[in-house]
C-alpha atoms as a PDB file:
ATOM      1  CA  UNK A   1      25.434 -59.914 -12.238  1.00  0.00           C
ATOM      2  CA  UNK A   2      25.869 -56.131 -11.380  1.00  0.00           C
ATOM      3  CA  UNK A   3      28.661 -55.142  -9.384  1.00  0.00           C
ATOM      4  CA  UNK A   4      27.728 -53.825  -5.887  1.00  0.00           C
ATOM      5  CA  UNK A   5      29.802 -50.456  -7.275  1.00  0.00           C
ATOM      6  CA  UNK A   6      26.823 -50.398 -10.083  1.00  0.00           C
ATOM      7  CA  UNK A   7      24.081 -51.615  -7.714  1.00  0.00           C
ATOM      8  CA  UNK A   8      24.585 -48.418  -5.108  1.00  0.00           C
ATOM      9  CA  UNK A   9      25.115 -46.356  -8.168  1.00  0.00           C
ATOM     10  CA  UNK A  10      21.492 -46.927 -10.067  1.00  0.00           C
ATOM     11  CA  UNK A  11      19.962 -46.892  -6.103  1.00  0.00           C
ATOM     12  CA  UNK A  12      21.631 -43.369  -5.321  1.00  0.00           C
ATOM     13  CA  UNK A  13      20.495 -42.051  -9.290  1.00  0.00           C
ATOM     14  CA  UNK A  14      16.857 -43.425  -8.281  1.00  0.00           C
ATOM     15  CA  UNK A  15      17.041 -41.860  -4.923  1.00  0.00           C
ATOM     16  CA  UNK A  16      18.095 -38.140  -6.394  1.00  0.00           C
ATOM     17  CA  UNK A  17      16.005 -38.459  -9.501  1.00  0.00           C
ATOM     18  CA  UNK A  18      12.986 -39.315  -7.234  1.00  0.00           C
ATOM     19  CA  UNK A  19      13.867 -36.395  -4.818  1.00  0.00           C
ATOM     20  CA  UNK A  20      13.757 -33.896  -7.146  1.00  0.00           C
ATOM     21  CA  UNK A  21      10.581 -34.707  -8.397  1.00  0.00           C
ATOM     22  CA  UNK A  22       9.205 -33.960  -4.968  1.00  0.00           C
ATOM     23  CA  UNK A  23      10.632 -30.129  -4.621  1.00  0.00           C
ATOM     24  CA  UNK A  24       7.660 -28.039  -3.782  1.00  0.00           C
ATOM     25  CA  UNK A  25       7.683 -24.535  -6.072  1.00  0.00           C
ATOM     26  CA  UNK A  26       8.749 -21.609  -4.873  1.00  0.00           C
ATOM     27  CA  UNK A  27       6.706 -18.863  -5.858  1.00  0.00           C
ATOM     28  CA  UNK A  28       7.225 -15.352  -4.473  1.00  0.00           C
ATOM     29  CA  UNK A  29       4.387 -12.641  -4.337  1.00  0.00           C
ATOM     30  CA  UNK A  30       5.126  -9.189  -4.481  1.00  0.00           C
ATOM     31  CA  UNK A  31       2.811  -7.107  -2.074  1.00  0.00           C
ATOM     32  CA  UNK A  32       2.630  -3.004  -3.384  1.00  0.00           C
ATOM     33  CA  UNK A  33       4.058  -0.951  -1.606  1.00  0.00           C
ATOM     34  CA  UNK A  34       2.338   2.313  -0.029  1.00  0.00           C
ATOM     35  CA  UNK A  35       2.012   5.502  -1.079  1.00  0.00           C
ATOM     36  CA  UNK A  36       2.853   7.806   1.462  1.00  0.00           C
ATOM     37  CA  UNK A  37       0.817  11.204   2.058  1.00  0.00           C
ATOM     38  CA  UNK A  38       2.664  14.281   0.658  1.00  0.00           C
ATOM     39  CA  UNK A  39       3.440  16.409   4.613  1.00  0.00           C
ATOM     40  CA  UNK A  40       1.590  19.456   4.634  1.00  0.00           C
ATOM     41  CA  UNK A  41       4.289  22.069   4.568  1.00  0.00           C
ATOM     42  CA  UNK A  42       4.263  25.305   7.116  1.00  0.00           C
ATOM     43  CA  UNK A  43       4.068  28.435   5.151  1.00  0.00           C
ATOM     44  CA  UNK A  44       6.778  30.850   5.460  1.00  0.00           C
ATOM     45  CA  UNK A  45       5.810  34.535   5.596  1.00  0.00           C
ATOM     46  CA  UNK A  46       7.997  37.275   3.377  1.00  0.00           C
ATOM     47  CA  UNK A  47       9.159  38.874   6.513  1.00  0.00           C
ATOM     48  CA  UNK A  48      10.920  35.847   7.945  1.00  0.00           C
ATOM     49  CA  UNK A  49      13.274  35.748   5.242  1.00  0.00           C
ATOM     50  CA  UNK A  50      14.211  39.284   4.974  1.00  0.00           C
ATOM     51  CA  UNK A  51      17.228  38.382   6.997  1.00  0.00           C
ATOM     52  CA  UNK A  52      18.221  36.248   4.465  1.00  0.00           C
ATOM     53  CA  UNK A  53      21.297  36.686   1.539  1.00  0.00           C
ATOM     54  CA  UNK A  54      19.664  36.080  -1.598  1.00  0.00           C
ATOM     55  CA  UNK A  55      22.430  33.514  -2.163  1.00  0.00           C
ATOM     56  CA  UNK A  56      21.118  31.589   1.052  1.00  0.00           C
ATOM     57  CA  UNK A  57      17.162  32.325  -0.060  1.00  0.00           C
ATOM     58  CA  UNK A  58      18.471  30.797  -3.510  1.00  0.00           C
ATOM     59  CA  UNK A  59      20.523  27.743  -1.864  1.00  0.00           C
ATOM     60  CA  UNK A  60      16.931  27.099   0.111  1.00  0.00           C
ATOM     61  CA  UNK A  61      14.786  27.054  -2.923  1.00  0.00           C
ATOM     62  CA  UNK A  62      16.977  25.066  -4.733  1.00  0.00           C
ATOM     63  CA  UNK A  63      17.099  22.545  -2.235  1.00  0.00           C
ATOM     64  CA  UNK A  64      13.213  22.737  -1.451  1.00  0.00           C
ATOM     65  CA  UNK A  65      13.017  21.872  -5.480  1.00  0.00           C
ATOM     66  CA  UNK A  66      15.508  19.082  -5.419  1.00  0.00           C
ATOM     67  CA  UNK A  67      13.851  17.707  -2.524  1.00  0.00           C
ATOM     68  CA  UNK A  68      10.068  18.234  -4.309  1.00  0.00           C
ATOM     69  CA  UNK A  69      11.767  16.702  -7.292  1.00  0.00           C
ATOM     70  CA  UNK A  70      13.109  13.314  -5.369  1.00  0.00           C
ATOM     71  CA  UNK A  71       9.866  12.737  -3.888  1.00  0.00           C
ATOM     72  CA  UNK A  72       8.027  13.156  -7.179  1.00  0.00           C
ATOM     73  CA  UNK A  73      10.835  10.275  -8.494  1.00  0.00           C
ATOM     74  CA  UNK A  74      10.475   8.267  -4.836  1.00  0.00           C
ATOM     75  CA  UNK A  75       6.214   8.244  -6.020  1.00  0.00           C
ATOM     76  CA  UNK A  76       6.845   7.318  -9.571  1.00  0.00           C
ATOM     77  CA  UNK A  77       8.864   4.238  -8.583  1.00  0.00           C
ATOM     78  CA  UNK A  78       6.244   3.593  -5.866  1.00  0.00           C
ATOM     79  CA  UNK A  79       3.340   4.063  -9.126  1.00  0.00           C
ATOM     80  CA  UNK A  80       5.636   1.535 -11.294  1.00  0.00           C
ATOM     81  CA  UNK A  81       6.599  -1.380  -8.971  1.00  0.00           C
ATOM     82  CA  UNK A  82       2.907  -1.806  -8.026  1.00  0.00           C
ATOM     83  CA  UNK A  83       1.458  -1.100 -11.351  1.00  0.00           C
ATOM     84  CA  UNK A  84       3.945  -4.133 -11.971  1.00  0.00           C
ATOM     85  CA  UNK A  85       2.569  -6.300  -8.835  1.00  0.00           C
ATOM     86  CA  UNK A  86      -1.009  -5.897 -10.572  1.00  0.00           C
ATOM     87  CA  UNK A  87       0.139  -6.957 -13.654  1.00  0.00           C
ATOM     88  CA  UNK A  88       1.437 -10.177 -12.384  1.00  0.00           C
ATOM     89  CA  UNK A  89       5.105  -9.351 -13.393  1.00  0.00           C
ATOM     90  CA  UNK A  90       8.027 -11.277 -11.657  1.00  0.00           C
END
């Protein structure tokens, strides 16, 4: 005869092998993502700027094209991940 020890053993390896079988699958689904419009940008006239060093007009255009240049990068992701999402990739 099997030992109760044994008996609640097999009944608790039954129990866990059946539960697992009845897991439901987790499956994620990407969504894309936006694409956000590019902001129409006010125009600044020549005059405005006179005032300006041209160490400050040069610190602003650098900045304007780091900025440009980030939001290019911030779109490309955006173009990848749901390029990816259409694929089907996980």
């Amino acid at each position: 005869m099997l030992s109760k020890a044994l008996k609640m053993a097999v009944a608790i390896s039954l129990i866990i092998m059946v539960s697992a079988c009845c897991t439901p699958e987790v499956r994620y689904t990407p969504t894309p993502l936006p694409q956000p419009a590019a902001p129409l940008l006010p125009a600044i006239k020549a005059a405005d700027t006179a005032c300006l060093s041209n160490t400050t007009w040069a610190d602003i255009v650098e900045r304007d094209r780091l900025r440009k240049d980030y939001g290019e990068q911030c779109a490309a992701i955006i173009r990848a991940n749901n390029a990816g999402v259409q694929q089907g990739i996980k």
